[in-house]
Protein backbone atom coordinates (compact mmCIF):
# COMPACT_ATOMS: atom_id res chain seq x y z
CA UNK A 1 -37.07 154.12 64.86
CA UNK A 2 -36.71 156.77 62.28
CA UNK A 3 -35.94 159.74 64.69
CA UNK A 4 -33.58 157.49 66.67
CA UNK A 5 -31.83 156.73 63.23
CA UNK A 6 -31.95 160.83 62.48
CA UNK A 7 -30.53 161.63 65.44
CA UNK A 8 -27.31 158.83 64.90
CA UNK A 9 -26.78 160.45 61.97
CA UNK A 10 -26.86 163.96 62.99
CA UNK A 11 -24.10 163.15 65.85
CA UNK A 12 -22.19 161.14 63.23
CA UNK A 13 -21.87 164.42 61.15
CA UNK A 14 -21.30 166.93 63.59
CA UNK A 15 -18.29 164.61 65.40
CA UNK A 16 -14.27 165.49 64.29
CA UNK A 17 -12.80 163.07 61.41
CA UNK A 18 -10.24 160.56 63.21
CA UNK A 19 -7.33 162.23 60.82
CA UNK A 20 -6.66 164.71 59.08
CA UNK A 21 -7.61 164.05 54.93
CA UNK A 22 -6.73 167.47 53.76
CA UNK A 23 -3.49 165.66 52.27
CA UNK A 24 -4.33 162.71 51.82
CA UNK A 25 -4.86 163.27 47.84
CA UNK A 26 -1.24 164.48 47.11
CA UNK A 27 0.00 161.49 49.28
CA UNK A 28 -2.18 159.25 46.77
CA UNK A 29 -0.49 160.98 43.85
CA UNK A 30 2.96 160.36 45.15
CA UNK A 31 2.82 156.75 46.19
CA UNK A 32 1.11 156.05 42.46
CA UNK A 33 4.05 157.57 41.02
CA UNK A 34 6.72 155.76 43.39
CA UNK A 35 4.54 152.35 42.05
CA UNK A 36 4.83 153.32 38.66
CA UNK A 37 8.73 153.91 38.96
CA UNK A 38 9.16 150.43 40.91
CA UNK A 39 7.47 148.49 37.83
CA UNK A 40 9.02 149.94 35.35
CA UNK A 41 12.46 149.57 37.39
CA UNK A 42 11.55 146.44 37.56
CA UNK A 43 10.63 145.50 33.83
CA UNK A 44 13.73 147.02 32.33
CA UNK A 45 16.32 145.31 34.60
CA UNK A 46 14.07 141.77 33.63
CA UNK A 47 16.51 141.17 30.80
CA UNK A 48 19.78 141.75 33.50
CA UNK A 49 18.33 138.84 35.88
CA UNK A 50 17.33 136.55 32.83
CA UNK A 51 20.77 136.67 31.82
CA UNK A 52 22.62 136.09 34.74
CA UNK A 53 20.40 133.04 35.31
CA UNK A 54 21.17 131.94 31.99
CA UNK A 55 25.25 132.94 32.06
CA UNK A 56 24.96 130.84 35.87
CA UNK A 57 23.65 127.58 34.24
CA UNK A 58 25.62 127.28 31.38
CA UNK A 59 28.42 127.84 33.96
CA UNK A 60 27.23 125.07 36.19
CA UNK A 61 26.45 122.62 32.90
CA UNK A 62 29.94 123.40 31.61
CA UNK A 63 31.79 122.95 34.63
CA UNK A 64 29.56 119.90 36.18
CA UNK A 65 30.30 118.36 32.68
CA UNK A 66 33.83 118.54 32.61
CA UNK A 67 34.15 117.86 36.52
CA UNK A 68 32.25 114.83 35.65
CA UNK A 69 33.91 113.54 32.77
CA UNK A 70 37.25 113.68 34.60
CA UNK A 71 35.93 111.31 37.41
CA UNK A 72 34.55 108.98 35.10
CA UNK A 73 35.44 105.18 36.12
CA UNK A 74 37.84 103.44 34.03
CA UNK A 75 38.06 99.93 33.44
CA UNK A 76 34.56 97.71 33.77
CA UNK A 77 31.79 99.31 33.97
CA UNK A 78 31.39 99.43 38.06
CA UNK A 79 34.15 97.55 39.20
CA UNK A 80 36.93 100.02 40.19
CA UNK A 81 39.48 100.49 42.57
CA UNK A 82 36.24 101.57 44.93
CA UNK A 83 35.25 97.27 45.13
CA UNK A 84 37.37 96.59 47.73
CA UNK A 85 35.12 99.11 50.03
CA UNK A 86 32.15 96.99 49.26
CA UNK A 87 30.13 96.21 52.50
CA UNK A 88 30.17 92.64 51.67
CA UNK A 89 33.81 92.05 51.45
CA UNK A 90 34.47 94.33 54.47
CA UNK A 91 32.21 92.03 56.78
CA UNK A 92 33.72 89.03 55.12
CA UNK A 93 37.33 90.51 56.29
CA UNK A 94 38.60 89.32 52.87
CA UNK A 95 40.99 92.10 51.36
């Protein structure tokens, strides 16, 4: 079992690598540095998207507020102009 083993390993070392490694450490070095670029790309435009975010829901408050405010109902509570669509006096066919 041990020679059998030996001899594996002997034609494991003497076979060709699948690819070539000779730069394969430089490539390392250069896709660390792309990394560290992207983070801190990403950390220092953080602030940029936090604000717009912000700025886009005060926006939508505002405008949802006023936009509300100037459909409000008037008169009691409920009962508007809108009654007359009620499903009960539309089957009833009294207008």
């Amino acid at each position: 079992m041990s020679e059998h083993l030996d001899d594996v390993l002997r034609r494991l070392a003497a076979a060709p690598t699948d690819h070539f490694l000779g730069g394969i450490e430089a490539e390392l070095s250069r896709d660390i540095r792309l990394q560290k670029r992207e983070t801190t790309l990403v950390f220092t435009l953080a602030p940029v998207g936090a604000a717009a975010v912000a700025m886009a829901l005060a926006l939508g408050v505002t405008v949802g507020g006023v936009t509300a405010a100037a459909r409000a109902p008037h008169g009691m509570g409920g009962l508007t102009d809108a009654e007359r669509l009620a499903p009960s006096t539309l089957l009833d066919g009294v207008r």
